[in-house]
N, C-alpha and C. Protein backbone atom coordinates (compact mmCIF):
# COMPACT_ATOMS: atom_id res chain seq x y z
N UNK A 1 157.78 94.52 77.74
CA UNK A 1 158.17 93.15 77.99
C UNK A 1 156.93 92.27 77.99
N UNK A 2 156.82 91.21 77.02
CA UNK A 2 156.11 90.77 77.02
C UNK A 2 155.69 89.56 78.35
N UNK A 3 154.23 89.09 78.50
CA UNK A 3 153.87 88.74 79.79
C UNK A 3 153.85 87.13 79.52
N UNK A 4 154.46 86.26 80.71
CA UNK A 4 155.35 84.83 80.46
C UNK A 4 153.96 83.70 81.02
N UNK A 5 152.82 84.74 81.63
CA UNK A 5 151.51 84.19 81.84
C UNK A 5 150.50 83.15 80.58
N UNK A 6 150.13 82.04 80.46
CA UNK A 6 149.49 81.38 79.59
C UNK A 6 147.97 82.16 79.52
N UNK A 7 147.55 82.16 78.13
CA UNK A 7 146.14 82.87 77.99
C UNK A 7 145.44 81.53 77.46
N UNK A 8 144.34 81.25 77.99
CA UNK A 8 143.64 79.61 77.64
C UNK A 8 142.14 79.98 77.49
N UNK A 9 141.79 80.00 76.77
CA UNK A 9 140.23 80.38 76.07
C UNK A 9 139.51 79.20 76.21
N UNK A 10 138.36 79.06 76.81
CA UNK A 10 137.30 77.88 76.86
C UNK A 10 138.03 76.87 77.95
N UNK A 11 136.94 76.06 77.99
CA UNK A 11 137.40 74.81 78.29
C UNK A 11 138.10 73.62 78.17
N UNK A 12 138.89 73.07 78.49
CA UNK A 12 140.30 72.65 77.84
C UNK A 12 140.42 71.14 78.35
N UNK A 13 141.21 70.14 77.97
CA UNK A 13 142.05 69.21 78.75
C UNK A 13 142.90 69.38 79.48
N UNK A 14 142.98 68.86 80.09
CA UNK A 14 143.92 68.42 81.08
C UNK A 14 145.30 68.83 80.49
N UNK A 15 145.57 68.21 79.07
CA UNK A 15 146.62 68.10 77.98
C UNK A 15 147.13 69.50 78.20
N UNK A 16 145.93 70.30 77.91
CA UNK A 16 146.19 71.88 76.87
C UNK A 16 147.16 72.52 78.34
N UNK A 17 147.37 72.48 79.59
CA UNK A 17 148.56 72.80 80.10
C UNK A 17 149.77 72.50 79.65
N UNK A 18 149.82 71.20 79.44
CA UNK A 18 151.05 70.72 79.00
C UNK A 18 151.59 70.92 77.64
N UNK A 19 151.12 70.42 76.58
CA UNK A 19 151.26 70.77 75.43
C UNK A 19 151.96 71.98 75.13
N UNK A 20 151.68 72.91 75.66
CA UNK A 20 152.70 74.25 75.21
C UNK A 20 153.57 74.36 75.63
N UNK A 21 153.97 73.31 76.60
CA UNK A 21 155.25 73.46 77.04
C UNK A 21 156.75 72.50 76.23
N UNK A 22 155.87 71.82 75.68
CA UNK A 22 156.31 70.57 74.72
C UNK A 22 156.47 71.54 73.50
N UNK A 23 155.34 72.01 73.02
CA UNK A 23 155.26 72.71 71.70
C UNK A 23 155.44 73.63 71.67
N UNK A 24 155.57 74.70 72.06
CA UNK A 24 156.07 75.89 71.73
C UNK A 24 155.39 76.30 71.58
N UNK A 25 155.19 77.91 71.17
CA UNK A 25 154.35 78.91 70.81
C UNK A 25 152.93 78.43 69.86
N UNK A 26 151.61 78.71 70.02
CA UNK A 26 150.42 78.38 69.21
C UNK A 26 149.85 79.39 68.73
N UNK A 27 148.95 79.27 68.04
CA UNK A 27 148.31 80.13 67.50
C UNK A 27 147.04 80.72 67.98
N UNK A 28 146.75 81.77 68.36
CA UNK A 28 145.65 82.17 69.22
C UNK A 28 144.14 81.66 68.81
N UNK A 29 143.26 81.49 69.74
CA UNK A 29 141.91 81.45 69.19
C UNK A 29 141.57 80.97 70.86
N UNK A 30 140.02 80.43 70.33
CA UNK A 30 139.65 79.74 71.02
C UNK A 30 139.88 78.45 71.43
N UNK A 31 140.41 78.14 72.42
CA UNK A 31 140.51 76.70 72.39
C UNK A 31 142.00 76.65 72.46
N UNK A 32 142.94 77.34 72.27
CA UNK A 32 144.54 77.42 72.12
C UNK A 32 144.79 77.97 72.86
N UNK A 33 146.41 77.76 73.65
CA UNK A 33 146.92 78.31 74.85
C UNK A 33 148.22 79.26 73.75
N UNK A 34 148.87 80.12 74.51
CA UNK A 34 150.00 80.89 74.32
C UNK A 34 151.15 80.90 75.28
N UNK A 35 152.08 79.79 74.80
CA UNK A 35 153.60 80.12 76.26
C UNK A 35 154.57 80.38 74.71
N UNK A 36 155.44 81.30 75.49
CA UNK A 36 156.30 81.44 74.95
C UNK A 36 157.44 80.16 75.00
N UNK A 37 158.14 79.74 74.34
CA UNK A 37 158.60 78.83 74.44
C UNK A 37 160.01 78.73 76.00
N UNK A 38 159.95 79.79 76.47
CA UNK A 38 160.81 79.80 77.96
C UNK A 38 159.95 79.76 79.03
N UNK A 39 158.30 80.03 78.67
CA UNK A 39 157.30 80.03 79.63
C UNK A 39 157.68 78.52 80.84
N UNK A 40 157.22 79.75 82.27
CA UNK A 40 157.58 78.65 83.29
C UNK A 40 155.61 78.74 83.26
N UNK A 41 155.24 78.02 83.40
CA UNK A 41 153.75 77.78 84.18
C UNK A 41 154.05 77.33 85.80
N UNK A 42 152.83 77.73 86.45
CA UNK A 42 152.94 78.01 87.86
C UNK A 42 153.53 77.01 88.83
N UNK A 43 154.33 76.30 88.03
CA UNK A 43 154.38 74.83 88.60
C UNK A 43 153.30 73.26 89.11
N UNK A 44 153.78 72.76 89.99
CA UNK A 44 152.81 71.47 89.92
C UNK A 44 151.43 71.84 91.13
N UNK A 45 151.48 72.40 91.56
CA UNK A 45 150.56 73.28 92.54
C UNK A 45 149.25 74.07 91.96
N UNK A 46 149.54 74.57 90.46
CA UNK A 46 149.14 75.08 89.72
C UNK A 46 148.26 74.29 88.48
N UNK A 47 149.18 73.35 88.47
CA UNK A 47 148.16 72.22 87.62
C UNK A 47 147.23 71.27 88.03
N UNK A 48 147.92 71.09 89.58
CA UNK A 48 146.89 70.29 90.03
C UNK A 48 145.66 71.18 90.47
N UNK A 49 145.81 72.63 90.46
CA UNK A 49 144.26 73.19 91.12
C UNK A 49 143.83 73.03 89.56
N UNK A 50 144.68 73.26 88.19
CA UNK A 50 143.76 73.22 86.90
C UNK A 50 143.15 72.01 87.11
N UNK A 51 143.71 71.07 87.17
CA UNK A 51 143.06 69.47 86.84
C UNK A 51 141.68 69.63 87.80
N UNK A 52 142.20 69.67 89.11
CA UNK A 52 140.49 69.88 90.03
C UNK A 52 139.91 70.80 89.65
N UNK A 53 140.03 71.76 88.87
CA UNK A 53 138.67 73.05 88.48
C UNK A 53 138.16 72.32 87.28
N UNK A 54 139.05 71.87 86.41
CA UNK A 54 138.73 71.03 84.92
C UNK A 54 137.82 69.96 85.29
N UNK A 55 138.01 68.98 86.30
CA UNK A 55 137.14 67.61 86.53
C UNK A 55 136.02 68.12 86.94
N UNK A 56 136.09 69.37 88.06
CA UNK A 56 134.85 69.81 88.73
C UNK A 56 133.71 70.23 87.87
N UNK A 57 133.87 70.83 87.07
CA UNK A 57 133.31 71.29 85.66
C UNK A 57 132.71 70.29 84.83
N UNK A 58 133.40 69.14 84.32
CA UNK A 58 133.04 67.87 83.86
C UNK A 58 132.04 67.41 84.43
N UNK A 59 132.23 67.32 86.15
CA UNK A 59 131.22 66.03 86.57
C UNK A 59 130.41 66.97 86.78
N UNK A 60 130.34 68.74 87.12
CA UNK A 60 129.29 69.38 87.07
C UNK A 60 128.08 69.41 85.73
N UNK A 61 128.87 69.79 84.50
CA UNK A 61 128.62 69.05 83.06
C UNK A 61 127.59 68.12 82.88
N UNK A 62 128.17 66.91 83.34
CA UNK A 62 126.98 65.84 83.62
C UNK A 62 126.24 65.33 83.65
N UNK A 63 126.39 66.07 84.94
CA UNK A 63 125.38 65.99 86.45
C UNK A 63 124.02 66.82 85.38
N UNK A 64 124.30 67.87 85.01
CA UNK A 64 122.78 68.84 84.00
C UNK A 64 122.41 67.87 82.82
N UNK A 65 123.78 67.25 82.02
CA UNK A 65 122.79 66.91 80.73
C UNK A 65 122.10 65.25 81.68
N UNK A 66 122.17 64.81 82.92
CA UNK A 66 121.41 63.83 83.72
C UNK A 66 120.48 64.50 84.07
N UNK A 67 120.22 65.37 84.11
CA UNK A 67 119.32 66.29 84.59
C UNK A 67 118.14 66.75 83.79
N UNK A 68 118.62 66.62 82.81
CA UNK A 68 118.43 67.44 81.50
C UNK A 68 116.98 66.24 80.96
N UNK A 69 117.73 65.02 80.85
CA UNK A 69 117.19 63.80 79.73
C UNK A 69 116.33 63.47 81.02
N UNK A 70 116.28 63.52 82.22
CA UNK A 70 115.47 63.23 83.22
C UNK A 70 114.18 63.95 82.92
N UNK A 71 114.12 65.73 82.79
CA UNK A 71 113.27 66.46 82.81
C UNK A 71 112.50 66.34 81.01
N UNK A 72 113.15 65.83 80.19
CA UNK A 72 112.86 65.36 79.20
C UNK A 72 112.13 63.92 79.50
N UNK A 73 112.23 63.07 80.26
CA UNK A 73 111.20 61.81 80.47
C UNK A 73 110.35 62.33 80.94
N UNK A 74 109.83 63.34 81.73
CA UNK A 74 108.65 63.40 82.71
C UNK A 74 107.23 63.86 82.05
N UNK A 75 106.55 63.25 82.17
CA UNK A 75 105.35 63.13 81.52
C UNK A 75 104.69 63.31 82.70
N UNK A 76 103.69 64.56 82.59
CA UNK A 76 102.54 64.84 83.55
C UNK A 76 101.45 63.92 83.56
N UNK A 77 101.10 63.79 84.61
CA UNK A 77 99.61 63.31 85.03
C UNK A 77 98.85 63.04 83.98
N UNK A 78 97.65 62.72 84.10
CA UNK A 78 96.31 62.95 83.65
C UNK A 78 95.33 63.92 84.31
N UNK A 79 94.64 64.67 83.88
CA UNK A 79 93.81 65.64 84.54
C UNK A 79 92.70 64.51 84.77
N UNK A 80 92.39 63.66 84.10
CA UNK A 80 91.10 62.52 84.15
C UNK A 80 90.99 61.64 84.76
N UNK A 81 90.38 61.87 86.17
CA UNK A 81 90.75 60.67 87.37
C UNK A 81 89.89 59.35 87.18
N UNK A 82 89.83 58.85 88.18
CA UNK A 82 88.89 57.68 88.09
C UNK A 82 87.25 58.01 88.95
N UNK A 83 87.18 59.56 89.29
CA UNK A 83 86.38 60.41 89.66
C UNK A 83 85.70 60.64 88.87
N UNK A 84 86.21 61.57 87.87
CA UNK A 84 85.70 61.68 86.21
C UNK A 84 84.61 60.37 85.93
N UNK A 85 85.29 59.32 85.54
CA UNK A 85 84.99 58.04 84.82
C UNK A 85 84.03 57.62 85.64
N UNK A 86 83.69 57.64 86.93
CA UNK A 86 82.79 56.95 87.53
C UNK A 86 81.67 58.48 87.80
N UNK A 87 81.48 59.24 87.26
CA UNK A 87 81.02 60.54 87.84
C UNK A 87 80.42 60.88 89.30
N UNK A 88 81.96 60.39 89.83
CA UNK A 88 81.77 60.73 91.43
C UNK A 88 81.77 62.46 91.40
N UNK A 89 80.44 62.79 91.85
CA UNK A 89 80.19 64.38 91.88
C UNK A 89 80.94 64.80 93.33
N UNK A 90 80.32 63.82 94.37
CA UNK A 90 80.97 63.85 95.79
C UNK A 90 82.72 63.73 95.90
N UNK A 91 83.57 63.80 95.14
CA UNK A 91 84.57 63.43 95.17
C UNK A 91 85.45 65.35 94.94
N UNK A 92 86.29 65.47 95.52
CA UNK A 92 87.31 66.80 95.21
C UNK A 92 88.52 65.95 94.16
N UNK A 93 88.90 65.04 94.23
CA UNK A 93 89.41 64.20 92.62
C UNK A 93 88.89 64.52 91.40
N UNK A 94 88.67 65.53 91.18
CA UNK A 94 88.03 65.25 89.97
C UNK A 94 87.50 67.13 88.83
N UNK A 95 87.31 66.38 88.04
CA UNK A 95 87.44 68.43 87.07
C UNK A 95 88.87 68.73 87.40
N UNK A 96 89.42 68.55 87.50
CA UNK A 96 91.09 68.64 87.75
C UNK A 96 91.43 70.26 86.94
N UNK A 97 90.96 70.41 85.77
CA UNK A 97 91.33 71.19 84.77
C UNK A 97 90.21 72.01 84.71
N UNK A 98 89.16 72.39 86.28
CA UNK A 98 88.43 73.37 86.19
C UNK A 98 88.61 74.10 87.83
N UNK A 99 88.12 74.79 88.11
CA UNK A 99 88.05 75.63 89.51
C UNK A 99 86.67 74.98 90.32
N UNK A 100 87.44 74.59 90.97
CA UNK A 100 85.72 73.78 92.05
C UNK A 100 86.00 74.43 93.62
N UNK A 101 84.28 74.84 93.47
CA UNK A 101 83.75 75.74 94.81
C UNK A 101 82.98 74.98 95.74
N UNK A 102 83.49 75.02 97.12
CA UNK A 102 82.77 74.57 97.85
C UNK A 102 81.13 75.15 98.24
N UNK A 103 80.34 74.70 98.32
CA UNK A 103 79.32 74.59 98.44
C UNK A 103 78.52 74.07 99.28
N UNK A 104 77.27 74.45 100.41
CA UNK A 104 76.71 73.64 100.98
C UNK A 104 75.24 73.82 100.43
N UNK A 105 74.38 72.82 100.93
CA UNK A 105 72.98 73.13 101.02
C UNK A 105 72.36 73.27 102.27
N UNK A 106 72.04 74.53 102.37
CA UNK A 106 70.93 74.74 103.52
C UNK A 106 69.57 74.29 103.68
N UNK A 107 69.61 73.37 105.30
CA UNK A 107 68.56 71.94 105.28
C UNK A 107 67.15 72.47 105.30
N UNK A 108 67.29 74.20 105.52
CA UNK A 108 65.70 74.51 106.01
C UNK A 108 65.60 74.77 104.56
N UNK A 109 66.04 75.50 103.64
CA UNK A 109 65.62 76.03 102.47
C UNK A 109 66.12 75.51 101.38
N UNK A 110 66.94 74.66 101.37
CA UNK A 110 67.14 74.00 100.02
C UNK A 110 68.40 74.63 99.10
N UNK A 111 68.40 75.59 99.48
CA UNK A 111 69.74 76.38 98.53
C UNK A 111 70.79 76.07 98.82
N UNK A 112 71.57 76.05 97.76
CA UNK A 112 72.79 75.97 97.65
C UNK A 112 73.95 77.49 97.94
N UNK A 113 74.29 77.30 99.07
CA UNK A 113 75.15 78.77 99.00
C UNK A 113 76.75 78.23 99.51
N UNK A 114 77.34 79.77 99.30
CA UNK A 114 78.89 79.20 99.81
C UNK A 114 78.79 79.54 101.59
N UNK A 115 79.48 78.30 101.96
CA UNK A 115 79.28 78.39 103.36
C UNK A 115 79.42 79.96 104.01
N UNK A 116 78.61 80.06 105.28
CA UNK A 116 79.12 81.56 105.72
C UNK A 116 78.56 81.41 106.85
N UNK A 117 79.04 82.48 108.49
CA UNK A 117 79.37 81.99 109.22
C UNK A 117 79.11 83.51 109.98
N UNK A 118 78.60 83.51 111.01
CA UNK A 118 78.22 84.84 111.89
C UNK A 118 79.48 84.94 112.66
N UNK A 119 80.46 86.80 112.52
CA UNK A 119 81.72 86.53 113.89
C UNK A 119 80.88 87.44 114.57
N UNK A 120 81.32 86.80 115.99
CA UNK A 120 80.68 87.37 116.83
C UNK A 120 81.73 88.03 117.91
N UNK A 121 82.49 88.90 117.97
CA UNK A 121 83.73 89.74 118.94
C UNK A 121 83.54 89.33 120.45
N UNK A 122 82.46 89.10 120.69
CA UNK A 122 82.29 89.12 122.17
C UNK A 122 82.37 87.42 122.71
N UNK A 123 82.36 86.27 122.05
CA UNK A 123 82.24 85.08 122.31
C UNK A 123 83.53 84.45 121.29
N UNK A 124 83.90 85.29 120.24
CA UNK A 124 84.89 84.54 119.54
C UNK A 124 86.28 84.72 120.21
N UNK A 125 87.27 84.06 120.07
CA UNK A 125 88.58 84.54 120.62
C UNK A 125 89.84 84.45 119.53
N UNK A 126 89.42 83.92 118.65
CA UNK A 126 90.74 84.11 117.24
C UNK A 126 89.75 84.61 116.50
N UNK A 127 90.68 85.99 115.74
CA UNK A 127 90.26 87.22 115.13
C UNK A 127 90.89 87.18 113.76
N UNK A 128 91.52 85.99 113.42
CA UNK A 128 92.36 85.97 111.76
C UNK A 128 91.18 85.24 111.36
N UNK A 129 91.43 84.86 110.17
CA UNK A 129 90.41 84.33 108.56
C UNK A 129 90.61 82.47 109.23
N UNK A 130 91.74 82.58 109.19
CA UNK A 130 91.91 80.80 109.52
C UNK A 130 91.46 80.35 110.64
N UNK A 131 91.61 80.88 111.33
CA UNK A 131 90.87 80.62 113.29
C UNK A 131 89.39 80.23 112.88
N UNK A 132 88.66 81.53 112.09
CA UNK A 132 87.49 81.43 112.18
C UNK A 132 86.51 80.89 111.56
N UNK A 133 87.66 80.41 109.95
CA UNK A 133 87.04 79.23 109.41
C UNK A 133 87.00 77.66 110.10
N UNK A 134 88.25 77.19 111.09
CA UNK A 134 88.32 76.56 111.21
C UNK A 134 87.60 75.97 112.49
N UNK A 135 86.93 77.36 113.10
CA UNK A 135 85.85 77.03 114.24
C UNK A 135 84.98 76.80 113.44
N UNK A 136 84.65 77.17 112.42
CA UNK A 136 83.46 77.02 111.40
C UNK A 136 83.41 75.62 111.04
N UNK A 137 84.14 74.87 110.64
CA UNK A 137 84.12 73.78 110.28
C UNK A 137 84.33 72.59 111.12
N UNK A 138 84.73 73.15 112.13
CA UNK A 138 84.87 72.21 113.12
C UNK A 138 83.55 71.88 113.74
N UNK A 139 82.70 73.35 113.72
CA UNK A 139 81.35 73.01 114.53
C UNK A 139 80.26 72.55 113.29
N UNK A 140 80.56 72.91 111.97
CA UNK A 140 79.71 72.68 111.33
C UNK A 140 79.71 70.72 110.83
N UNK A 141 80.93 70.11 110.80
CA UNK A 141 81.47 69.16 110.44
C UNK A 141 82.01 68.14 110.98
N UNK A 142 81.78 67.22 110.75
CA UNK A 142 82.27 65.89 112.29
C UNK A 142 83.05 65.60 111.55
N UNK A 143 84.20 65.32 113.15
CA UNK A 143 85.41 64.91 113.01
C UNK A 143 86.83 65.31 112.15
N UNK A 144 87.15 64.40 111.22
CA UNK A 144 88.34 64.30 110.45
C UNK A 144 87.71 65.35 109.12
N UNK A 145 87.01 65.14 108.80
CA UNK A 145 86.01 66.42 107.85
C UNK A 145 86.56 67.80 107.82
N UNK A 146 87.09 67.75 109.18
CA UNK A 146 87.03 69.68 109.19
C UNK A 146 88.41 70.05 108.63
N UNK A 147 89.25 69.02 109.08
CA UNK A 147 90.73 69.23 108.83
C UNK A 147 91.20 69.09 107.16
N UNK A 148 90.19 68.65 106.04
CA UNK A 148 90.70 68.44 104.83
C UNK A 148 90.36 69.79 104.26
N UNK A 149 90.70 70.75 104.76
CA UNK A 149 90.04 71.70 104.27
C UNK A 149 91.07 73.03 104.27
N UNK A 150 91.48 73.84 103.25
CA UNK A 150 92.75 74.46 103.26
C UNK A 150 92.46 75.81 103.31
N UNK A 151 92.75 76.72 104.09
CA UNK A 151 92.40 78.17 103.95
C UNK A 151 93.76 78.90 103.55
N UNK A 152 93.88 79.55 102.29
CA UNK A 152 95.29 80.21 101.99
C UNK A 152 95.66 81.23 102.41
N UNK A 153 94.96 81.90 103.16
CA UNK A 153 95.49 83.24 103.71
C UNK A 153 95.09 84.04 105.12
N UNK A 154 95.52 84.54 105.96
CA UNK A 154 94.99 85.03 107.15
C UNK A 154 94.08 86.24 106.74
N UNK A 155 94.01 86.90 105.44
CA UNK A 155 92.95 87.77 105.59
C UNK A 155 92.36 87.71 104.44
N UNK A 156 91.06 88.22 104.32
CA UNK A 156 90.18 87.72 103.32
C UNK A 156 90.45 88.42 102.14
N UNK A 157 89.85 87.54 100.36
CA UNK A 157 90.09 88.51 99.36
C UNK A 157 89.06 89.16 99.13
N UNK A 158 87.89 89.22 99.49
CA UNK A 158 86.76 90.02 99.70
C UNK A 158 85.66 90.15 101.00
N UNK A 159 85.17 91.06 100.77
CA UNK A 159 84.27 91.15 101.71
C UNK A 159 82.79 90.75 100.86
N UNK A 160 81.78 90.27 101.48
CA UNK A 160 80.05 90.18 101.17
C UNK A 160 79.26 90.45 102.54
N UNK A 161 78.69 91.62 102.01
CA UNK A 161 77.20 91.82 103.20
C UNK A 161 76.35 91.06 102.15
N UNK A 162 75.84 90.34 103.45
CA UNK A 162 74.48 89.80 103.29
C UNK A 162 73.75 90.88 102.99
N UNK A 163 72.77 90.84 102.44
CA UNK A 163 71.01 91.20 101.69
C UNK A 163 70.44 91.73 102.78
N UNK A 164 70.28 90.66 104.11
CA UNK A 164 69.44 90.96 105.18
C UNK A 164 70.05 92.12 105.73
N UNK A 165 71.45 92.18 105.85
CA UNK A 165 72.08 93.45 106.69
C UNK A 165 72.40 94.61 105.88
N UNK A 166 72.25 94.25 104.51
CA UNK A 166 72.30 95.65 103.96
C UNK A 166 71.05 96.15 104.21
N UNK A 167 69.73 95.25 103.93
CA UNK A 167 68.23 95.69 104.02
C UNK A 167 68.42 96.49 104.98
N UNK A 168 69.08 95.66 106.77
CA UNK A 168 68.93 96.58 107.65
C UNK A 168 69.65 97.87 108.02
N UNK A 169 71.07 98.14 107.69
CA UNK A 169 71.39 99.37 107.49
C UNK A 169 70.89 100.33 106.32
N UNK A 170 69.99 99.86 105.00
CA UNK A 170 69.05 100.80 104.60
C UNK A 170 68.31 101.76 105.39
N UNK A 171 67.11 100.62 106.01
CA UNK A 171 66.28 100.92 106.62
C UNK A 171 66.81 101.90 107.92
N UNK A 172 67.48 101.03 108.64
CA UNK A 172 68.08 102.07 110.06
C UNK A 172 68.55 103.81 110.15
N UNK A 173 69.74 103.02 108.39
CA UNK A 173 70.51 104.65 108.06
C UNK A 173 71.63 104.19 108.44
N UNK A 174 72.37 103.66 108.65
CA UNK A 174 73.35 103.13 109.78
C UNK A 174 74.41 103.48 108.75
């Protein structure tokens, strides 16, 4: 016995419920419904959840190709600030499109190294990466200074012995 259920391929109108009930039997594919021409469809309960799944779909539809032509206007930045152009060296604005390292100069000797910082277990009291940079910078740096400064992780991606303390566990044996 054949089954009195409509088969509806794709996305449809509103119409394509009705229509087969008017017209009679169609021809299968995509896009075409199948009632037999005694077909009851689920009644008006039934069409109205089609109509709200059909509109929902539409304004969902939309809503992406608005979405769509939006993400199609957006034009990135410039990597070339007004940092660049004025060759503010002092500025973090700026090389946008390179990797920039902080750096200090040490006042007794002149060098340039990456900041670094003695922990000391017995006087320190925060034991993560961020605590101890940020005592670092707080004592090294006045004021609002210390806070522009971003540490990404609670534990470090490397370790460095100093020169002097490897010299001295050479020497010791340690």
């Amino acid at each position: 016995m054949a089954s009195r259920l409509p088969l509806i391929c794709g996305s449809h109108l509103a119409s394509s419920v009705l229509k087969p009930l008017l017209a009679g039997p169609r021809r299968l594919g995509c896009g075409s419904s199948v009632f037999p021409p005694s077909a009851k469809v689920g009644g008006p309960k039934a069409q109205v959840e089609h109509l709200a799944w059909f509109w929902q779909r539409v304004i969902e539809n939309e809503k992406k190709s608005e979405l769509d032509t939006s993400i199609e206007q957006w034009v990135p930045a410039s990597r070339i600030t007004e940092a660049d152009e004025t060759n503010d060296t002092t500025s973090v604005n700026r090389s946008l499109d390179k990797c920039l390292y902080f750096v200090v100069k040490n006042r007794k000797t002149g060098v340039w190294t990456f900041p670094a910082f003695k922990y000391n277990p017995d006087t320190d009291t925060t034991y993560d990466l961020k605590g101890q940079v940020s005592r670092f910078m707080t004592r090294s740096f006045a004021g609002s200074e210390a806070s522009r400064f971003w540490v990404t992780s609670d534990w470090p991606a490397g370790t460095f012995i100093h020169p002097a303390q490897n010299m001295k566990q050479t020497l010791v044996g340690a």
